[in-house]
C-alpha atoms as a PDB file:
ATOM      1  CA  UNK A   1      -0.750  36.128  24.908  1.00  0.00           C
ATOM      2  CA  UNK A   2      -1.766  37.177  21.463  1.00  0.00           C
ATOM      3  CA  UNK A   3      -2.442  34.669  18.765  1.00  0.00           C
ATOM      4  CA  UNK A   4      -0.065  35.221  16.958  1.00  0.00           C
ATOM      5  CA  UNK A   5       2.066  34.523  19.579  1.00  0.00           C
ATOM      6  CA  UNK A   6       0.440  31.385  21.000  1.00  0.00           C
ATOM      7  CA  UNK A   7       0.728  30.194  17.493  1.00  0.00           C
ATOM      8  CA  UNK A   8       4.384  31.096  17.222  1.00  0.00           C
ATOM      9  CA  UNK A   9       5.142  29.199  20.365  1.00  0.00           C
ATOM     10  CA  UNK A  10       3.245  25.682  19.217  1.00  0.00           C
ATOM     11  CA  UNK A  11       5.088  26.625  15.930  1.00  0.00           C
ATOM     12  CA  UNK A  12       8.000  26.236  18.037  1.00  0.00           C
ATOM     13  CA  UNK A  13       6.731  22.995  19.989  1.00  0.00           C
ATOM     14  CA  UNK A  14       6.041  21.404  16.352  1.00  0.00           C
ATOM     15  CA  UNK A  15       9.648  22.455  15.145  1.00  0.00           C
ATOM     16  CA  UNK A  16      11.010  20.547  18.377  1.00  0.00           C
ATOM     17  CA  UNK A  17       9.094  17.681  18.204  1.00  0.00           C
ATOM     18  CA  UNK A  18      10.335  17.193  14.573  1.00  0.00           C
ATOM     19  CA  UNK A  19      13.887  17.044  15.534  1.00  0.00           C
ATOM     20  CA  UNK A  20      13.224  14.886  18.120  1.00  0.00           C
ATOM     21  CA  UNK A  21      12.673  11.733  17.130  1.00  0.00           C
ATOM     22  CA  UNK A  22      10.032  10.854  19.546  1.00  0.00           C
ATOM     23  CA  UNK A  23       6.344  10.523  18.780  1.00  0.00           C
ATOM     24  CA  UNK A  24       3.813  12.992  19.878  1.00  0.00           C
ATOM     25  CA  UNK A  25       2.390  11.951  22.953  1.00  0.00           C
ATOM     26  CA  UNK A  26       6.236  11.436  24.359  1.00  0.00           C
ATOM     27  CA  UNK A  27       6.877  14.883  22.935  1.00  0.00           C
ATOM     28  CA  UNK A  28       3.595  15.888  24.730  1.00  0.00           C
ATOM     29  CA  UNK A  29       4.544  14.175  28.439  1.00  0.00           C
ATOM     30  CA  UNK A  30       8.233  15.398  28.061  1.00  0.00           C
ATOM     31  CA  UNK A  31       7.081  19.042  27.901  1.00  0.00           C
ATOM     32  CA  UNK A  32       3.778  18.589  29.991  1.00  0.00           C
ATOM     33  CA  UNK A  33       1.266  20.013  26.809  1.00  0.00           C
ATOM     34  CA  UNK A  34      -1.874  18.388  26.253  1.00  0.00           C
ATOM     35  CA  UNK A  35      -2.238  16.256  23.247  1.00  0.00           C
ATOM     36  CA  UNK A  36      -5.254  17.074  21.873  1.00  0.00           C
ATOM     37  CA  UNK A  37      -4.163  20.888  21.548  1.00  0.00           C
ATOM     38  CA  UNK A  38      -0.800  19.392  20.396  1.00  0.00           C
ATOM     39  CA  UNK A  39      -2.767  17.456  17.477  1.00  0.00           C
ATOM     40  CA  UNK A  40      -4.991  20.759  16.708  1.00  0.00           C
ATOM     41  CA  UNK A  41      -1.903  22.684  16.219  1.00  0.00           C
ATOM     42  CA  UNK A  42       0.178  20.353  14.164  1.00  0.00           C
ATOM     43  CA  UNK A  43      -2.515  19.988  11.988  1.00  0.00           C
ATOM     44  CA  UNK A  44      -3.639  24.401  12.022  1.00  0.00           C
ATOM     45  CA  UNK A  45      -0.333  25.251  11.152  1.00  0.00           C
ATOM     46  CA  UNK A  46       0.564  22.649   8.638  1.00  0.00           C
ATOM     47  CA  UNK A  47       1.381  23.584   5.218  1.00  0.00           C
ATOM     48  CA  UNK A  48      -1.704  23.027   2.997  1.00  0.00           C
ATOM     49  CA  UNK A  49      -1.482  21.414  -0.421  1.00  0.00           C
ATOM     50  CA  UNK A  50      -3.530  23.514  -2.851  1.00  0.00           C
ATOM     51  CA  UNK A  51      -2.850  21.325  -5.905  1.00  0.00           C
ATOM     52  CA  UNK A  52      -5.392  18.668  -4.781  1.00  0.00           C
ATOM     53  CA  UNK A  53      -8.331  21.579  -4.146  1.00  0.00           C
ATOM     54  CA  UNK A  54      -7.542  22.578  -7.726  1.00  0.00           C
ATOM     55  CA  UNK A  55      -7.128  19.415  -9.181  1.00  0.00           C
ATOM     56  CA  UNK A  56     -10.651  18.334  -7.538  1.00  0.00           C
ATOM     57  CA  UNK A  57     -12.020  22.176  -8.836  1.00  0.00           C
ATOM     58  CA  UNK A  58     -11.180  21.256 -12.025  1.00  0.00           C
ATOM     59  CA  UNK A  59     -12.306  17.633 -12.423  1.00  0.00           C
ATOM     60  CA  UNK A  60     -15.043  17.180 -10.337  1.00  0.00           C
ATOM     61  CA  UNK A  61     -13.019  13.832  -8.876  1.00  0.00           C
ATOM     62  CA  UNK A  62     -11.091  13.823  -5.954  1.00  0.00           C
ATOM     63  CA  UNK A  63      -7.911  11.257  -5.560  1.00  0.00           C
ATOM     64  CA  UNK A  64      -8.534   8.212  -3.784  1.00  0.00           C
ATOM     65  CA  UNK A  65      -6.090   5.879  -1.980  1.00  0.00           C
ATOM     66  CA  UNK A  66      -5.909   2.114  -1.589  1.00  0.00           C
ATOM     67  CA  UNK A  67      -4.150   0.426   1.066  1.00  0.00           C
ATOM     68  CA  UNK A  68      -3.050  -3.032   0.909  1.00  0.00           C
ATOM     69  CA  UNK A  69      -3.511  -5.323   3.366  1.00  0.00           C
ATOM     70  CA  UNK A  70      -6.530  -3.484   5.258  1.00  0.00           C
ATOM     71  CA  UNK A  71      -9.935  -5.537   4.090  1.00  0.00           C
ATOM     72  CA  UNK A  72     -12.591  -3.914   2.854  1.00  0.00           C
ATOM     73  CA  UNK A  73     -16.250  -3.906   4.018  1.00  0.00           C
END
């Protein structure tokens, strides 16, 4: 299998988890993959968000999130 067609098939396997409701380690059971290469593709073929690498180009600062709730140490 080429990559581009092992990466059109977890393409695929994303697309169907997606729709079906489920989380990814049922997804990954139901269809007998293995997690961790499930996790490495979602993430691989993810659409990136190249506003935030600009915005941090341009200002030097990067954005920061707060969560309620979680303490900080």
């Amino acid at each position: 299998m080429t990559p581009t067609e092992r990466a059109h098939v977890w393409q695929q396997h994303i697309t169907d988890w997606e729709a079906s409701g489920v989380s990814g380690s049922a997804y990954c059971k139901q269809q007998s993959l293995v997690y961790h290469q499930f996790v490495y593709w979602r993430q691989k073929l993810a659409p990136t968000d190249d506003s935030l690498g600009h915005e941090q180009a341009a200002t030097g600062f990067t954005r920061a999130f707060l969560f309620l709730g979680v303490p900080l140490r």
